[in-house]
Protein backbone atom coordinates (compact mmCIF):
# COMPACT_ATOMS: atom_id res chain seq x y z
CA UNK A 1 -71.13 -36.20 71.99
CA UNK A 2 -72.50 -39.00 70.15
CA UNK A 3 -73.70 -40.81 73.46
CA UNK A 4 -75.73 -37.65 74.28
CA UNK A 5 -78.18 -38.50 71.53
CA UNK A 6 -78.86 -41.80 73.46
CA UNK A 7 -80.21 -40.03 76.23
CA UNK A 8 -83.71 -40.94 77.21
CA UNK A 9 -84.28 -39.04 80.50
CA UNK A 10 -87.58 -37.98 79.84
CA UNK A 11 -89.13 -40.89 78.01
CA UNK A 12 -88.02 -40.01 74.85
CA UNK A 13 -84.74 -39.58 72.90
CA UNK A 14 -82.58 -36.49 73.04
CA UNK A 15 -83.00 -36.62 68.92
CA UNK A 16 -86.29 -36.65 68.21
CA UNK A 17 -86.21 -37.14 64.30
CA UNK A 18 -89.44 -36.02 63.70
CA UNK A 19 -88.79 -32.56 64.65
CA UNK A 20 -85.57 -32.55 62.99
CA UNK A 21 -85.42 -30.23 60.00
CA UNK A 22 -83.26 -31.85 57.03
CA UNK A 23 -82.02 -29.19 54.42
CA UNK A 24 -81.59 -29.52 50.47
CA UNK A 25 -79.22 -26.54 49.77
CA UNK A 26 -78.85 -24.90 46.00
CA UNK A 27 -75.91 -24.13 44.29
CA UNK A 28 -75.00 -23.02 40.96
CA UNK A 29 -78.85 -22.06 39.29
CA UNK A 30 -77.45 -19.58 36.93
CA UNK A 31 -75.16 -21.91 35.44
CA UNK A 32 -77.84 -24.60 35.27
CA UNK A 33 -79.78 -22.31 33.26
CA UNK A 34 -77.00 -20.76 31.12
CA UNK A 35 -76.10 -24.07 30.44
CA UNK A 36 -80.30 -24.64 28.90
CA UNK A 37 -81.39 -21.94 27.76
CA UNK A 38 -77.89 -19.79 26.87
CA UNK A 39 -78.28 -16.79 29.05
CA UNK A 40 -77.67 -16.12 32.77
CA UNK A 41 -80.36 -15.23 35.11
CA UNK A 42 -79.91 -11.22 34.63
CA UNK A 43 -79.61 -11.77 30.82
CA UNK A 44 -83.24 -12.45 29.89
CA UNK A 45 -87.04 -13.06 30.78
CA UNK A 46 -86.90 -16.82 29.57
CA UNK A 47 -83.55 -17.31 31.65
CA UNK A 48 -85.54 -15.99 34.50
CA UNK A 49 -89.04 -17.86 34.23
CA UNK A 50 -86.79 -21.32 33.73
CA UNK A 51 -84.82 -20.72 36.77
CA UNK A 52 -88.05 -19.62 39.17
CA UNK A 53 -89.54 -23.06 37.44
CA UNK A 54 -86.29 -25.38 38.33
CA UNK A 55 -86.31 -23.80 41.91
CA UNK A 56 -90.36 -24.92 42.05
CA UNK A 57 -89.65 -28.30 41.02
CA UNK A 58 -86.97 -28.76 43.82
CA UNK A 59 -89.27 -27.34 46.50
CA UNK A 60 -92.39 -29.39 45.22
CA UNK A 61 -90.21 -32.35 45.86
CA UNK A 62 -88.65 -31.08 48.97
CA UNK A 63 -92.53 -30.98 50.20
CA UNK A 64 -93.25 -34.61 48.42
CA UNK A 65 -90.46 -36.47 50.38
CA UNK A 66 -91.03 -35.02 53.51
CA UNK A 67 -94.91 -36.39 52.95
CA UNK A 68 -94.10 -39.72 52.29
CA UNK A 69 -91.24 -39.61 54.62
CA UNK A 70 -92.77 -38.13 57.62
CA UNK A 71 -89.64 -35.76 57.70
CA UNK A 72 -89.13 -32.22 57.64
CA UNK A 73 -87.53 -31.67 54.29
CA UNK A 74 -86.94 -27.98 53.90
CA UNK A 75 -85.47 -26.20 50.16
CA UNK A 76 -82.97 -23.47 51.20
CA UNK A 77 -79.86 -21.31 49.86
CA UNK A 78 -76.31 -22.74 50.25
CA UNK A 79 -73.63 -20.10 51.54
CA UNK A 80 -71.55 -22.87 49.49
CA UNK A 81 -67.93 -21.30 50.58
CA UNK A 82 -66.35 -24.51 49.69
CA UNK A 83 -68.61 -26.58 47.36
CA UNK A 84 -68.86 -23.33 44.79
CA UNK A 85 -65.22 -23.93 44.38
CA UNK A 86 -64.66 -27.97 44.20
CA UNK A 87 -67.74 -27.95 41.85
CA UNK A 88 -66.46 -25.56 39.30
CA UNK A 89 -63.21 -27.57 39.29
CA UNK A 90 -64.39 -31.50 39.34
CA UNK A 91 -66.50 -30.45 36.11
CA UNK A 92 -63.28 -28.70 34.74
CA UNK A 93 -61.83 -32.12 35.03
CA UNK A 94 -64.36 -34.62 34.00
CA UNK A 95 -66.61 -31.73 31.51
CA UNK A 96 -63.80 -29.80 29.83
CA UNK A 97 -64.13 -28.09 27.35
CA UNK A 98 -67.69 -27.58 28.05
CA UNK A 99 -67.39 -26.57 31.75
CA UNK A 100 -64.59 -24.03 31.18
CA UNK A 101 -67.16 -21.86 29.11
CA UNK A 102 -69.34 -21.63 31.95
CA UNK A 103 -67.12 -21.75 35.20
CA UNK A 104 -66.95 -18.09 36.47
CA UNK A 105 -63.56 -16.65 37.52
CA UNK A 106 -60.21 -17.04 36.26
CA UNK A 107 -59.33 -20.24 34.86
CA UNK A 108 -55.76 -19.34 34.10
CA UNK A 109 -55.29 -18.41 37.96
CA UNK A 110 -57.64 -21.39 38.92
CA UNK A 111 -59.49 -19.03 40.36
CA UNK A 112 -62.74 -20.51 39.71
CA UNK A 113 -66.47 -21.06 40.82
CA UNK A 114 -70.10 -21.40 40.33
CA UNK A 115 -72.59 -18.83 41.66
CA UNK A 116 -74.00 -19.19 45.27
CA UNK A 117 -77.62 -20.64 45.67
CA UNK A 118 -79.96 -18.69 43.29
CA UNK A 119 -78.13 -15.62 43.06
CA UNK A 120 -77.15 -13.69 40.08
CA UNK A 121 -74.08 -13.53 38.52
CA UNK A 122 -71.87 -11.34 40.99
CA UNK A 123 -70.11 -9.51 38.46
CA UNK A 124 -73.55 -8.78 36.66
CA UNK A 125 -74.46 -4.75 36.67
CA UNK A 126 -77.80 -3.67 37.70
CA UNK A 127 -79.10 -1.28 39.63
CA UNK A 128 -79.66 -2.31 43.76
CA UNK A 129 -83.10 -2.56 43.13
CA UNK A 130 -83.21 -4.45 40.49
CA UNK A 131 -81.17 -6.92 41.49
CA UNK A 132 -82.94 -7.27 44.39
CA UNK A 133 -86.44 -7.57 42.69
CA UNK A 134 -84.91 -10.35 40.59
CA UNK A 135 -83.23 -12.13 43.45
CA UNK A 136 -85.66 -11.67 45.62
CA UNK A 137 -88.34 -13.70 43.32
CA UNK A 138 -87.21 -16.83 44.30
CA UNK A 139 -86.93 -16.09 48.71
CA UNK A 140 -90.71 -17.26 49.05
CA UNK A 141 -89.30 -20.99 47.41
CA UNK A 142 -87.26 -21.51 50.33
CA UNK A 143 -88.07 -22.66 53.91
CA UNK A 144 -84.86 -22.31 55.16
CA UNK A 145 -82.68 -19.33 54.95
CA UNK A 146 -82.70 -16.52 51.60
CA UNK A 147 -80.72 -13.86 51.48
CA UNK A 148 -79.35 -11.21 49.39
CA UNK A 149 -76.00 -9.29 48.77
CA UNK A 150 -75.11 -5.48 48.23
CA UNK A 151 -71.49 -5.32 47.32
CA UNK A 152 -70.37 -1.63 48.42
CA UNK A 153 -67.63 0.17 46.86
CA UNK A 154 -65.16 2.63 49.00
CA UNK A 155 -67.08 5.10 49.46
CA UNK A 156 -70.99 3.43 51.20
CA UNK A 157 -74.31 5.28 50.63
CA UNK A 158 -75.86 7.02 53.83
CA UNK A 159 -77.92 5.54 56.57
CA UNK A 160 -81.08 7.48 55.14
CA UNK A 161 -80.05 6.52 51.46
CA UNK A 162 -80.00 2.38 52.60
CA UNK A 163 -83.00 2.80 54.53
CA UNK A 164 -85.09 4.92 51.44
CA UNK A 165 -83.61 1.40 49.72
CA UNK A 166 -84.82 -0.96 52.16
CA UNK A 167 -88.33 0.43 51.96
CA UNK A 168 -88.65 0.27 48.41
CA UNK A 169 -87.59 -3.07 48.35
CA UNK A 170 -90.31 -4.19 51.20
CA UNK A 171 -92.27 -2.47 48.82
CA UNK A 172 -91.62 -3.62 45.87
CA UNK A 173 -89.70 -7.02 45.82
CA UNK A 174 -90.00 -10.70 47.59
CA UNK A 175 -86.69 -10.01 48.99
CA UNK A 176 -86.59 -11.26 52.47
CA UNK A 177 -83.16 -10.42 53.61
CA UNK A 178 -80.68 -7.87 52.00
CA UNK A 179 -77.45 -6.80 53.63
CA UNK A 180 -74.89 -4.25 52.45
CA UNK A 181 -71.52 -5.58 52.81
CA UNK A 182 -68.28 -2.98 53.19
CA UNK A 183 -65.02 -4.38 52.21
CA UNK A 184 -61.74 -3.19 54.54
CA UNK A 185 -58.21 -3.48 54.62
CA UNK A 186 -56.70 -4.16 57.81
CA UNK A 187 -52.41 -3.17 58.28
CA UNK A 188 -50.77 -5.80 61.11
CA UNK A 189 -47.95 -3.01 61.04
CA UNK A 190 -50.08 0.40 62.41
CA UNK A 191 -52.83 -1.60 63.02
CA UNK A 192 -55.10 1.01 60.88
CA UNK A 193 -58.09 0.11 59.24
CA UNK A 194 -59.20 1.88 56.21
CA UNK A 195 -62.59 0.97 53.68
CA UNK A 196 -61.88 -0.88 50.52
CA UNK A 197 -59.47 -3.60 49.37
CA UNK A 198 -55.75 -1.94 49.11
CA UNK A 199 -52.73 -3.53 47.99
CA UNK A 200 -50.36 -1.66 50.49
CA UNK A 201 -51.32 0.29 53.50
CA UNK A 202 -52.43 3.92 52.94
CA UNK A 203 -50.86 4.72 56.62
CA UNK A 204 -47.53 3.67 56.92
CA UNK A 205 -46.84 2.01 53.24
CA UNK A 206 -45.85 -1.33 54.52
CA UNK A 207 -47.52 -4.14 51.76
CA UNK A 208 -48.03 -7.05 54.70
CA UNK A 209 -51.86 -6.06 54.93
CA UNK A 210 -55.04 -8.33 54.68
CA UNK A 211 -58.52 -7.22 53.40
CA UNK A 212 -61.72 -8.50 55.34
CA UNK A 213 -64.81 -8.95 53.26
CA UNK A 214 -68.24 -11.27 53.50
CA UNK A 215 -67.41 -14.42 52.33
CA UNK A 216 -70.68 -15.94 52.33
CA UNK A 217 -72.94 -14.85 55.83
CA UNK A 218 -70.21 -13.84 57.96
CA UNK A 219 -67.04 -11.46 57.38
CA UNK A 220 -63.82 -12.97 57.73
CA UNK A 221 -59.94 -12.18 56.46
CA UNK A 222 -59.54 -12.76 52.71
CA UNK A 223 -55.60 -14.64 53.14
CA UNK A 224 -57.87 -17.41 54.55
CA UNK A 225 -60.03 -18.23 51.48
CA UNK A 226 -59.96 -20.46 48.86
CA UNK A 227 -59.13 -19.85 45.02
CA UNK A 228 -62.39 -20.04 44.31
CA UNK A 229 -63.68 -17.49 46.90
CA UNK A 230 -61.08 -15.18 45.81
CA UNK A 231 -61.93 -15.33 42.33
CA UNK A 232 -65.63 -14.04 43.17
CA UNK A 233 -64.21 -11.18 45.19
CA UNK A 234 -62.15 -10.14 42.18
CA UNK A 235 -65.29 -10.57 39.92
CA UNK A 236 -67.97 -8.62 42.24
CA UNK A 237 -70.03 -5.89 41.03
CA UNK A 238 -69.65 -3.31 43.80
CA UNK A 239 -72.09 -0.12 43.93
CA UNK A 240 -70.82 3.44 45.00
CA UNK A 241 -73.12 5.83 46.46
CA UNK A 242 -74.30 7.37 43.42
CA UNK A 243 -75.84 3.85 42.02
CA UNK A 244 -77.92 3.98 45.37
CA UNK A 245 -78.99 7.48 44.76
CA UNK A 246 -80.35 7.05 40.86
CA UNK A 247 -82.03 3.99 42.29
CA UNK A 248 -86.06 4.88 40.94
């Protein structure tokens, strides 16, 4: 592959740097700001306003370097499926005590990690909108990809219940992407599916099952994450239908 990019068949290279996009990726704002102003993004106005200001000081020097660089330097979200994890535990070992009291997850189970990009604290509990409204403020900061996350419980809200939602979040919020992400549990015995995360299969009983879930973007089987990742999907906030209904 590598000899492909010396290609010059047209009169110019196959990579042509200069309309090569280079991406800064986020990771970890809440703790950032829990760590300065001692609240989490959800927790207060001043936790807010800090993190929306640390967010426009990366992208003004996202836009700076790519001036003086003549590079296309581009802020954006990190799904951060792996760093989340080795973060939280590097500053467990080299930060301790201090990191432990603002690692999310379990540190007995080592089950730890930092929140993904500028999202809020997955466990926090607010309604879909407002989370969304909150999240959403700092999509416009990024020129690469933003993007939100509905955790749904067992039981999902109806087509014309998520679509009322959508609307008033178009309406009402910066959000540029939201999805609504089921959780299932999948049996290798009966090969039955069934919503939710189970401990043993509600078909046949057998216990060998695996649970699918979003991990970051994409869905994938939950026996193939890391501690880290499985400590957020114990901590999630998921919302049943009737959250989605009292949504104003």
């Amino acid at each position: 592959p590598l000899s492909i990019l010396a290609m010059n068949k047209d009169g110019a290279p196959y990579l042509r740097l200069e309309k090569t996009s280079y991406f800064i990726g986020v990771l970890g704002l809440n703790e950032l700001v829990q760590i300065q102003v001692g609240k989490q993004l959800h927790e207060s106005d001043e936790a807010m306003v800090f993190g929306l200001k640390v967010i426009t000081f990366l992208k003004e020097k996202a836009d700076q370097l790519s001036q003086d660089h003549g590079l296309r330097i581009i802020l954006e979200q990190s799904p951060a499926e792996t760093t989340a994890y080795r973060f939280a535990k590097l500053d467990l070992r080299y930060f301790s005590p201090e990191a432990g009291r603002i690692v999310k997850g379990d540190l007995s189970k080592g089950e730890i990690f930092y929140t993904n990009s500028t999202d809020l604290n997955v466990s926090s509990v607010l309604s879909p909108l407002d989370r969304l409204k909150m999240e959403g403020a700092f999509h416009p900061l990024f020129g690469g990809g933003a993007i939100s996350h509905l955790w749904l419980g067992e039981t999902g809200p109806s087509g014309e219940t998520l679509a009322d939602l959508v609307i008033k979040v178009y309406r009402q919020s910066k959000c540029r992407v939201v999805t609504f992400s089921p959780e299932f549990t999948i049996c290798p015995v009966c090969r039955s599916t069934v919503r939710g995360l189970r401990q043993k299969c509600d078909t046949c009983n057998a216990d060998a099952v695996d649970s699918i879930s979003r991990i970051t973007q994409y869905f994938s089987r939950t026996s193939g994450w890391n501690r880290g990742k499985i400590g957020e999907l114990k901590a999630r906030y998921r919302y049943t239908a009737s959250m989605f209904d009292r949504a104003p």
